[in-house]
PDB file of N, CA and C in Angstrom:
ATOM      1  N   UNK A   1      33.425  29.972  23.159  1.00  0.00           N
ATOM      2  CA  UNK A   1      34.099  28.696  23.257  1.00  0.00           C
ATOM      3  C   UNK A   1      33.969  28.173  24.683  1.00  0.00           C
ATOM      4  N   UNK A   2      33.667  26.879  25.033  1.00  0.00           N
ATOM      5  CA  UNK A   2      33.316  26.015  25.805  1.00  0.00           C
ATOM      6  C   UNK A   2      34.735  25.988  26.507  1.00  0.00           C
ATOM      7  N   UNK A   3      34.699  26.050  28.116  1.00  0.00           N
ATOM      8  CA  UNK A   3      36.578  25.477  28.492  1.00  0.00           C
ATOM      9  C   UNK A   3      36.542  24.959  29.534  1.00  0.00           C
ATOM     10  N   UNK A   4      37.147  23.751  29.086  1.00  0.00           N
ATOM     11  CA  UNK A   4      36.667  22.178  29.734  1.00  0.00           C
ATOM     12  C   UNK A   4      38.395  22.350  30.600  1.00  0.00           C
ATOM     13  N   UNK A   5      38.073  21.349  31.811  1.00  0.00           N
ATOM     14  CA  UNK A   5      38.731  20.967  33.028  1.00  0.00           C
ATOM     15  C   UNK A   5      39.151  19.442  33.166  1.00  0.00           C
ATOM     16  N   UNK A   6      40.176  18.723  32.666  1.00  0.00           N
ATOM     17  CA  UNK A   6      40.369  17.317  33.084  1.00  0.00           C
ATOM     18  C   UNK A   6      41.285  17.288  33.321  1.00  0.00           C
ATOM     19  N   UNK A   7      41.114  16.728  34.948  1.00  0.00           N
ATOM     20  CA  UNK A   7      41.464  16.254  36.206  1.00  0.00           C
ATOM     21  C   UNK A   7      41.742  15.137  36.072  1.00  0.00           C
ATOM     22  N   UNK A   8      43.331  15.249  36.295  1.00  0.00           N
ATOM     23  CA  UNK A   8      43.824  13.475  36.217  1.00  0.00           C
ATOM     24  C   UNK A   8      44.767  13.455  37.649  1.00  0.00           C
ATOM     25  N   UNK A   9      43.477  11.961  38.287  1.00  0.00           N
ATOM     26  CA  UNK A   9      44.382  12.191  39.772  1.00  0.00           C
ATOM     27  C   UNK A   9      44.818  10.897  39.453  1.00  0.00           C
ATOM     28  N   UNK A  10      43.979   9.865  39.106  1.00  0.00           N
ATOM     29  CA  UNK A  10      44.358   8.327  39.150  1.00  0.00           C
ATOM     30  C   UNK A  10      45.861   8.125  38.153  1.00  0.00           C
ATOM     31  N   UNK A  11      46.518   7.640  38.691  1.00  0.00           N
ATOM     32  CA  UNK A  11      47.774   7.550  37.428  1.00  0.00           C
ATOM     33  C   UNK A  11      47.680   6.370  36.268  1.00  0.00           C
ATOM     34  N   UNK A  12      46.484   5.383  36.656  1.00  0.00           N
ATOM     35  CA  UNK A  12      46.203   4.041  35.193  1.00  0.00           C
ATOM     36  C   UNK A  12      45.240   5.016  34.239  1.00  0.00           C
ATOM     37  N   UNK A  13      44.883   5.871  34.655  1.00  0.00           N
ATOM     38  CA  UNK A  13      43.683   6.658  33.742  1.00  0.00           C
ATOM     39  C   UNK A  13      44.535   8.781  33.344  1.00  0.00           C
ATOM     40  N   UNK A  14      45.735   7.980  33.061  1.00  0.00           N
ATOM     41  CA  UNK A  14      46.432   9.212  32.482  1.00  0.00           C
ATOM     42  C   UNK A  14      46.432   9.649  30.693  1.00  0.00           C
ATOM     43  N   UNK A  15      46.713   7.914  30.599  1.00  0.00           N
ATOM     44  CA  UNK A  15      46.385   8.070  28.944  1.00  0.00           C
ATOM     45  C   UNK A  15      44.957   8.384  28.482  1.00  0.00           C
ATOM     46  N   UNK A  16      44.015   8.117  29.184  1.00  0.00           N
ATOM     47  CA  UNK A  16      42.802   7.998  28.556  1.00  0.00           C
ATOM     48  C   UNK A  16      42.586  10.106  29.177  1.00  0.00           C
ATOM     49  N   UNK A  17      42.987  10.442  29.919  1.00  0.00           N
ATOM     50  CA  UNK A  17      43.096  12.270  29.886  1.00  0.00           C
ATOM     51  C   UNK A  17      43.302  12.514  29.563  1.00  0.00           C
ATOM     52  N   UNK A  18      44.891  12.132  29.060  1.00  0.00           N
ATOM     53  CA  UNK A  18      45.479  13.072  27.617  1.00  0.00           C
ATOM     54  C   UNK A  18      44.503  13.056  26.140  1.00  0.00           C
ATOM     55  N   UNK A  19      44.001  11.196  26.423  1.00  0.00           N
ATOM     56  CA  UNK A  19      43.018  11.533  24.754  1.00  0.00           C
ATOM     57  C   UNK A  19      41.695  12.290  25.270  1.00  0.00           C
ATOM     58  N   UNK A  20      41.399  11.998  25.914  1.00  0.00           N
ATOM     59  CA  UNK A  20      40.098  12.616  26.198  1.00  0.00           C
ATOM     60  C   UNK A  20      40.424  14.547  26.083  1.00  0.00           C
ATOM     61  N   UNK A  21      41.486  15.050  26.248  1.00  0.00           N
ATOM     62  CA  UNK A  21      41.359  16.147  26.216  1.00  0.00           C
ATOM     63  C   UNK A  21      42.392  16.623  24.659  1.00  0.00           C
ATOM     64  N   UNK A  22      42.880  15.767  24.051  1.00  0.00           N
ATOM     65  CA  UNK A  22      43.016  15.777  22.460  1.00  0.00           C
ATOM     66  C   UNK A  22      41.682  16.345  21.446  1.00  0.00           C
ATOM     67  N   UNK A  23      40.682  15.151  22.060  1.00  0.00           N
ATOM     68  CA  UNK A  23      39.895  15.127  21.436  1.00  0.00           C
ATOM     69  C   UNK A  23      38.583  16.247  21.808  1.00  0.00           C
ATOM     70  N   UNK A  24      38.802  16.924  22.700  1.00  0.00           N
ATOM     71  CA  UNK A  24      38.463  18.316  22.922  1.00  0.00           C
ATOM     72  C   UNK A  24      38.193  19.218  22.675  1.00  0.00           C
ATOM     73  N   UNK A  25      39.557  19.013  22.211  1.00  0.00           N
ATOM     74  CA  UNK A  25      40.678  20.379  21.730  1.00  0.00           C
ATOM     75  C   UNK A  25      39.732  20.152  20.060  1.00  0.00           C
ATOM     76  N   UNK A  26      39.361  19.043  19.782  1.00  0.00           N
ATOM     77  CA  UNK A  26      39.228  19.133  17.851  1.00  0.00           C
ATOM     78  C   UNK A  26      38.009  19.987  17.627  1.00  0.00           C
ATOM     79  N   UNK A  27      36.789  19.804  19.364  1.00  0.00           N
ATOM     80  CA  UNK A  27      35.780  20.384  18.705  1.00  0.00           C
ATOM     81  C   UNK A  27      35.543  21.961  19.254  1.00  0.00           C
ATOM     82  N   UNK A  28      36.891  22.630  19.271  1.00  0.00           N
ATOM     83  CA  UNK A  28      37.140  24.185  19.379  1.00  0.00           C
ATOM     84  C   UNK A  28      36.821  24.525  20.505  1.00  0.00           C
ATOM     85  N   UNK A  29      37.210  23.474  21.570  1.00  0.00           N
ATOM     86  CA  UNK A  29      36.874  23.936  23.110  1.00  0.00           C
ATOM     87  C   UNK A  29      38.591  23.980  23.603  1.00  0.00           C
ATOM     88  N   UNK A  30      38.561  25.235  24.637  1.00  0.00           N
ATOM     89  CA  UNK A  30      39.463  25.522  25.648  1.00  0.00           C
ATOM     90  C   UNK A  30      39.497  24.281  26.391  1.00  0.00           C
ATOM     91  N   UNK A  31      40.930  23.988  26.554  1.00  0.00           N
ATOM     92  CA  UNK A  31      41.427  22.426  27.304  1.00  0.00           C
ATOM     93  C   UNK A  31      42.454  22.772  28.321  1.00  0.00           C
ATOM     94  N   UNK A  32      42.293  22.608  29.400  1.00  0.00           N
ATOM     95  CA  UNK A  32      43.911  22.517  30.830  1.00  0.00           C
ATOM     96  C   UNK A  32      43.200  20.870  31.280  1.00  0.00           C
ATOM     97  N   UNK A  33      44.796  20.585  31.229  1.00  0.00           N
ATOM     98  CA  UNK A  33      44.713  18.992  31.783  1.00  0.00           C
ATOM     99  C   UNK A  33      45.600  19.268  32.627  1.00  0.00           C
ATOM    100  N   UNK A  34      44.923  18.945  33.998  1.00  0.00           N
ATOM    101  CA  UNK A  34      45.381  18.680  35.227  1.00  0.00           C
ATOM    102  C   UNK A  34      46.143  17.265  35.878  1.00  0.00           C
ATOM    103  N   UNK A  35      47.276  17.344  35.868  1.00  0.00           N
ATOM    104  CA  UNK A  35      47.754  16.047  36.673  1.00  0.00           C
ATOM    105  C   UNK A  35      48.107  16.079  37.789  1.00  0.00           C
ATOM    106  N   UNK A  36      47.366  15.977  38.765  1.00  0.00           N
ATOM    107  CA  UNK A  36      47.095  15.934  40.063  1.00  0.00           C
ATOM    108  C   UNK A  36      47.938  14.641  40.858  1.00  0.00           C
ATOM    109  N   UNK A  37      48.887  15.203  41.880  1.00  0.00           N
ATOM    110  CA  UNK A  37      49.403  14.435  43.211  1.00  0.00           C
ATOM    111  C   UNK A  37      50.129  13.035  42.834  1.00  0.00           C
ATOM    112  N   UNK A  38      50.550  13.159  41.041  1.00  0.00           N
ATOM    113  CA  UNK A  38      51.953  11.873  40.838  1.00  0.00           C
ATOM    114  C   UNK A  38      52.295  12.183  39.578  1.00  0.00           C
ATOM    115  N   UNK A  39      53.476  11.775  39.212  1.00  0.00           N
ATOM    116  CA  UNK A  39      54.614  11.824  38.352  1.00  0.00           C
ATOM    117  C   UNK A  39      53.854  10.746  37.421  1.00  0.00           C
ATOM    118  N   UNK A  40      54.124  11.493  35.960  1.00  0.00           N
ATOM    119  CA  UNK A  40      53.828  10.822  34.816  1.00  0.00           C
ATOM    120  C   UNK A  40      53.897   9.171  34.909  1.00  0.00           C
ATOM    121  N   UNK A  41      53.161   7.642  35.366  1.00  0.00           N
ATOM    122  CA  UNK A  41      53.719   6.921  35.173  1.00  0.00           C
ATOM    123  C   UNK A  41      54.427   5.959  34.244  1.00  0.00           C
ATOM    124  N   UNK A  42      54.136   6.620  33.264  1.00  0.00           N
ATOM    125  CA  UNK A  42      54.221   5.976  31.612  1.00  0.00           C
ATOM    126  C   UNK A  42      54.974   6.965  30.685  1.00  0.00           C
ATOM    127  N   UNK A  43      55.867   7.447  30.329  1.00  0.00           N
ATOM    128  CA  UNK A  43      56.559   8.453  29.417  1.00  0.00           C
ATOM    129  C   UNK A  43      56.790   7.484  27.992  1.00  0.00           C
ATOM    130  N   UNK A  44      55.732   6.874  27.030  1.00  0.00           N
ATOM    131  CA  UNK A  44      56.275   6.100  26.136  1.00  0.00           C
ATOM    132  C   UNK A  44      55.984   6.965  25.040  1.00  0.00           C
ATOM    133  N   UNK A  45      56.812   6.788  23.965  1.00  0.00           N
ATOM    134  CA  UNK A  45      56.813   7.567  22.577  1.00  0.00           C
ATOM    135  C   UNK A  45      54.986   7.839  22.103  1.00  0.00           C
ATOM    136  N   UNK A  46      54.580   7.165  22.586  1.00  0.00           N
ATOM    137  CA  UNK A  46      52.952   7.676  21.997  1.00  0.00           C
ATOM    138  C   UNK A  46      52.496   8.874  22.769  1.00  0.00           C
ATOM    139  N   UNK A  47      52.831   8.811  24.265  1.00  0.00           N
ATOM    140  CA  UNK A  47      52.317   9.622  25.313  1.00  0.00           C
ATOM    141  C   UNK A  47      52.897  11.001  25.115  1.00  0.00           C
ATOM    142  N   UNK A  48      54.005  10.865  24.529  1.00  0.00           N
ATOM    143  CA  UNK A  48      55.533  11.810  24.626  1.00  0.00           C
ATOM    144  C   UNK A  48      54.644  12.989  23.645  1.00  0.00           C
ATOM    145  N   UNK A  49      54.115  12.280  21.989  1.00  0.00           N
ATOM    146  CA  UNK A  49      53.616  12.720  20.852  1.00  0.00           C
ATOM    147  C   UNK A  49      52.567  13.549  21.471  1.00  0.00           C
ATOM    148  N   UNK A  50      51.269  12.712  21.984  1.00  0.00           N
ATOM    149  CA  UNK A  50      50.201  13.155  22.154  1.00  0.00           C
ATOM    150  C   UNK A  50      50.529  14.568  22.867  1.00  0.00           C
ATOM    151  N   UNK A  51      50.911  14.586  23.835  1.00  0.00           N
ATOM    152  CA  UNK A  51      51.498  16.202  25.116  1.00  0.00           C
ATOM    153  C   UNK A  51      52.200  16.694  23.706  1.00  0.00           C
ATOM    154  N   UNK A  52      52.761  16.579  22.771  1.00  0.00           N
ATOM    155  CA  UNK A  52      53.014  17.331  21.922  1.00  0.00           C
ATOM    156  C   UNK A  52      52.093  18.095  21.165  1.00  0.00           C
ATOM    157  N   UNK A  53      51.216  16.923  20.459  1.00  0.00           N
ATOM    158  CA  UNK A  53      49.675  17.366  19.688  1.00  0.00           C
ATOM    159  C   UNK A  53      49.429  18.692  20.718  1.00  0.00           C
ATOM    160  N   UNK A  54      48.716  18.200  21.812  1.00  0.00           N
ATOM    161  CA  UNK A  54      48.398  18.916  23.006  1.00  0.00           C
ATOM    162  C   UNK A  54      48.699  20.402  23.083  1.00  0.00           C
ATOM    163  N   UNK A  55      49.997  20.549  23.201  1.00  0.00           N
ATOM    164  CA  UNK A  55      50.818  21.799  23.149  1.00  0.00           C
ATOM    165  C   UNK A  55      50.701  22.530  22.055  1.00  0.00           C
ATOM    166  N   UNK A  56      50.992  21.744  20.468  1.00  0.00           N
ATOM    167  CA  UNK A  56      50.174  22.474  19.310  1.00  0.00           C
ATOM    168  C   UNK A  56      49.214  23.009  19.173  1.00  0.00           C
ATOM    169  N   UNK A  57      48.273  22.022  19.418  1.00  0.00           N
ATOM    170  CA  UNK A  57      46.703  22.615  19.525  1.00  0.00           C
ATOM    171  C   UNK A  57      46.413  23.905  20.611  1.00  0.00           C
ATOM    172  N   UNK A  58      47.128  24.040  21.289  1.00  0.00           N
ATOM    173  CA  UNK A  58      46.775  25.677  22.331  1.00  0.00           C
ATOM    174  C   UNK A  58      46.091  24.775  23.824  1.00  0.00           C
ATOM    175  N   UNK A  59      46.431  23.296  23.779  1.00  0.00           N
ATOM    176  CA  UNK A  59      45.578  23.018  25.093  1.00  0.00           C
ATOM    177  C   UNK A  59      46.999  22.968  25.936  1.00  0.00           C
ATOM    178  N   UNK A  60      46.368  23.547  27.671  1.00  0.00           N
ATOM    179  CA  UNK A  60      47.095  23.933  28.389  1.00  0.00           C
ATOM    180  C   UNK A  60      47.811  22.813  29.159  1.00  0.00           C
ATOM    181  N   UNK A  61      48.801  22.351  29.844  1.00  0.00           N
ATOM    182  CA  UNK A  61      49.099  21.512  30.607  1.00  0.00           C
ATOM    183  C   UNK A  61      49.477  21.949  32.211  1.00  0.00           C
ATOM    184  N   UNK A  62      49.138  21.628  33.127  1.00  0.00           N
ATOM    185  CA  UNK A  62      49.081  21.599  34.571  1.00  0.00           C
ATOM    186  C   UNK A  62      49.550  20.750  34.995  1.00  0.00           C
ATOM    187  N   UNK A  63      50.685  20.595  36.592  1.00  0.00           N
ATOM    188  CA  UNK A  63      50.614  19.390  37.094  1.00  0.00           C
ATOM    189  C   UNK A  63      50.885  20.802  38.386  1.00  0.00           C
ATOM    190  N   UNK A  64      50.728  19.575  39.356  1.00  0.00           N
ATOM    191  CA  UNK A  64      50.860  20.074  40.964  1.00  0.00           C
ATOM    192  C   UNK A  64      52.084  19.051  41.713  1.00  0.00           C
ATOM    193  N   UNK A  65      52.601  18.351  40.869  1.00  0.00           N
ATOM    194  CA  UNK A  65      53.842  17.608  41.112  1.00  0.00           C
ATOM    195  C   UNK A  65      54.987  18.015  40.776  1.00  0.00           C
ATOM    196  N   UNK A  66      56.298  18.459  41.113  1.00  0.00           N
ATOM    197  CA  UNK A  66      57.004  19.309  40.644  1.00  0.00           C
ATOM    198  C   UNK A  66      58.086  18.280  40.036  1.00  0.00           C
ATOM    199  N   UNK A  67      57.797  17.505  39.941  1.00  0.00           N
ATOM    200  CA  UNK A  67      58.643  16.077  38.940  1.00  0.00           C
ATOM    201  C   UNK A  67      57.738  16.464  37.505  1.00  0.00           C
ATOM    202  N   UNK A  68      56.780  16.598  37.554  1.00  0.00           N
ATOM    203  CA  UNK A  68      56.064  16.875  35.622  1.00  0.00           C
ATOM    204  C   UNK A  68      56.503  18.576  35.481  1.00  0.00           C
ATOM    205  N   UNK A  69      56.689  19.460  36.379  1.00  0.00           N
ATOM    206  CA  UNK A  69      56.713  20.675  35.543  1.00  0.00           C
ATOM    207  C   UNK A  69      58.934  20.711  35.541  1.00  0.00           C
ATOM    208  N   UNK A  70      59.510  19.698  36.462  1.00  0.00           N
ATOM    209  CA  UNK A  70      60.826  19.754  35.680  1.00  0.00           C
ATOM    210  C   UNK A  70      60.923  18.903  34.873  1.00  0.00           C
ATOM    211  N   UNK A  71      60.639  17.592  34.573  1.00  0.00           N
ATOM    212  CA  UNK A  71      60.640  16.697  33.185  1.00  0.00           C
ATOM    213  C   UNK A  71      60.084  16.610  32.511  1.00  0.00           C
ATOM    214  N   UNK A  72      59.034  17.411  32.057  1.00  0.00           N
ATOM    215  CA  UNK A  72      58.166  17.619  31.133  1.00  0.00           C
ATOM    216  C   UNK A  72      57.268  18.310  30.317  1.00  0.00           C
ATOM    217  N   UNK A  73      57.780  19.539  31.678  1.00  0.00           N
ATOM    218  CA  UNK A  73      57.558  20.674  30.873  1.00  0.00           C
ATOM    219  C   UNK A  73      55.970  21.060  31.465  1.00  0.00           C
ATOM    220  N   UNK A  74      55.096  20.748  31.670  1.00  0.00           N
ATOM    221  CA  UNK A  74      54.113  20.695  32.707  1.00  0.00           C
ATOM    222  C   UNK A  74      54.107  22.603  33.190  1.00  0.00           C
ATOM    223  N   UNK A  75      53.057  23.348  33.087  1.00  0.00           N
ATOM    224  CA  UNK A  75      53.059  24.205  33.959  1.00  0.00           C
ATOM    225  C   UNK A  75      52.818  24.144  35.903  1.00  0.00           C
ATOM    226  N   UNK A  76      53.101  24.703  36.631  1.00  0.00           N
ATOM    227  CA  UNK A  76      53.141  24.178  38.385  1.00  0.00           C
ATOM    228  C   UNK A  76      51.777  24.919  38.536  1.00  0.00           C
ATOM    229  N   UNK A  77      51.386  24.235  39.233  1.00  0.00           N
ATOM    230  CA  UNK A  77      49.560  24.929  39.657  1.00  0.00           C
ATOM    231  C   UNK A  77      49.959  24.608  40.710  1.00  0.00           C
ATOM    232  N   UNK A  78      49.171  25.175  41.541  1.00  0.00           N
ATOM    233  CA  UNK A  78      48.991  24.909  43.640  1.00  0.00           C
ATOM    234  C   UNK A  78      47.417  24.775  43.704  1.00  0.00           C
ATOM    235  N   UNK A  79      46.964  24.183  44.849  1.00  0.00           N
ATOM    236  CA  UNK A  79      45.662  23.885  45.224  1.00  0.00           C
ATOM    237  C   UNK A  79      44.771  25.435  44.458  1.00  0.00           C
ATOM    238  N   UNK A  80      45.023  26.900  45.261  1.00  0.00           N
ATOM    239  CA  UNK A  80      44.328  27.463  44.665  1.00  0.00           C
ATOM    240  C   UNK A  80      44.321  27.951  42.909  1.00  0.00           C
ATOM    241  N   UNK A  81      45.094  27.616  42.249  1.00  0.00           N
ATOM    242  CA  UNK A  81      45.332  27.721  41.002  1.00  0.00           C
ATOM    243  C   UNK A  81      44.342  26.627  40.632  1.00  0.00           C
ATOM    244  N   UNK A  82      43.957  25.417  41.040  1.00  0.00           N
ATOM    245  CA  UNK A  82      43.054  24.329  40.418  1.00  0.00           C
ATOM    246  C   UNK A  82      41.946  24.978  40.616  1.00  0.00           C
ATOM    247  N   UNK A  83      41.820  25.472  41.561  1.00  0.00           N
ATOM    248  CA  UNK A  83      40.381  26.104  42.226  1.00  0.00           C
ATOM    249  C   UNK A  83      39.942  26.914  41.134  1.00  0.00           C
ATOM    250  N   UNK A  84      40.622  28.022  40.810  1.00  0.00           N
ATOM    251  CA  UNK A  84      40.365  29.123  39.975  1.00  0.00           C
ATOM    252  C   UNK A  84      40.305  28.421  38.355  1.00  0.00           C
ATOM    253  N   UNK A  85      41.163  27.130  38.008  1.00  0.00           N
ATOM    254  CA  UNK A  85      40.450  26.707  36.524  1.00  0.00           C
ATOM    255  C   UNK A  85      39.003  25.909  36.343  1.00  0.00           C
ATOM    256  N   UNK A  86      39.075  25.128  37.803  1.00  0.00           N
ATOM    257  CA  UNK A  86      37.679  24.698  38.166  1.00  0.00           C
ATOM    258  C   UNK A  86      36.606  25.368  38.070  1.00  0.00           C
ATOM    259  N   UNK A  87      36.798  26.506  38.314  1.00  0.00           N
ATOM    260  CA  UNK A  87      35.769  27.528  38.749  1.00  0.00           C
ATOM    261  C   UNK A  87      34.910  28.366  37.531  1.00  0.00           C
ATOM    262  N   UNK A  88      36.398  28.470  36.749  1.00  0.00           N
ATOM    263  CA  UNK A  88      35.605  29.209  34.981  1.00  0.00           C
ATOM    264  C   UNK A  88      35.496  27.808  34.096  1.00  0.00           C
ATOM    265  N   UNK A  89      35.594  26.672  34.530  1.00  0.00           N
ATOM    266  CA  UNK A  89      35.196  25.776  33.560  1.00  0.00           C
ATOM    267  C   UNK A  89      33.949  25.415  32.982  1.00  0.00           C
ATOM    268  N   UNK A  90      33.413  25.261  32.194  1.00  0.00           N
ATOM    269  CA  UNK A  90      32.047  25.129  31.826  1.00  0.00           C
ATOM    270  C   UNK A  90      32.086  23.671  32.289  1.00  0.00           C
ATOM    271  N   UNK A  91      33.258  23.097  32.361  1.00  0.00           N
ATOM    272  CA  UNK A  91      32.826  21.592  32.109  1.00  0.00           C
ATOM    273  C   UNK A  91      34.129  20.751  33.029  1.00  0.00           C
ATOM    274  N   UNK A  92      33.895  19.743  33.975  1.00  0.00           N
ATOM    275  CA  UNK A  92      34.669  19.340  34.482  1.00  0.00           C
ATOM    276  C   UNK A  92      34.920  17.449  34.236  1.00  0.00           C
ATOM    277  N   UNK A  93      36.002  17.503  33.872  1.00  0.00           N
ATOM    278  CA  UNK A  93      36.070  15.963  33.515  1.00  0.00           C
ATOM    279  C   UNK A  93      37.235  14.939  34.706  1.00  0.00           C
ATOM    280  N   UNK A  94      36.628  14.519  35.560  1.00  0.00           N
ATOM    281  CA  UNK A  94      38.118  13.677  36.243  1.00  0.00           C
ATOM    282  C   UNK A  94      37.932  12.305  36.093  1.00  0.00           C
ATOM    283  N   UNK A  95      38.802  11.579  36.165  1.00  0.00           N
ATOM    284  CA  UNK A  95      39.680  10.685  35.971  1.00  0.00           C
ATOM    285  C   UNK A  95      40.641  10.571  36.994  1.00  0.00           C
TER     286      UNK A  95
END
């Protein structure tokens, strides 16, 4: 299995990470979505669902902002923790 890396630093291109790594997840690839250096800016009932899908499906969630891993549940990564998912990724996607 393929295990893909998307890197979400920009905060207008958050929704399009979460789908982009939904849709990932369908074709049996390993998924950590990274939200890099800001707080969720959008928490709306679609976004809320999708990080749900997300969590079902076995794809991982990351932030390095400690506002997403207390409101949202977000696991806390530090610089070298990105390093080390970067590193075994076959595949790196940012945004």
């Amino acid at each position: 299995m393929k295990e893909v890396t998307v890197l979400i630093r920009d905060p207008e291109q958050q929704y399009e990470g979460l789908r982009t790594s939904l849709g990932l997840l369908l074709h049996a690839t390993g998924v950590n979505m990274v939200m890099l250096d800001h707080e969720i800016a959008q928490l709306d009932e679609a976004f809320e669902d999708n990080m749900g899908f997300l969590d079902e499906m076995e794809g991982e969630r990351y932030s390095n902002n400690q506002a997403n891993v207390d409101k949202y549940e977000f696991k806390p990564i530090d610089k070298e923790g990105i390093y080390e998912l970067v590193k075994k990724s076959d595949i790196v996607i940012p945004f």
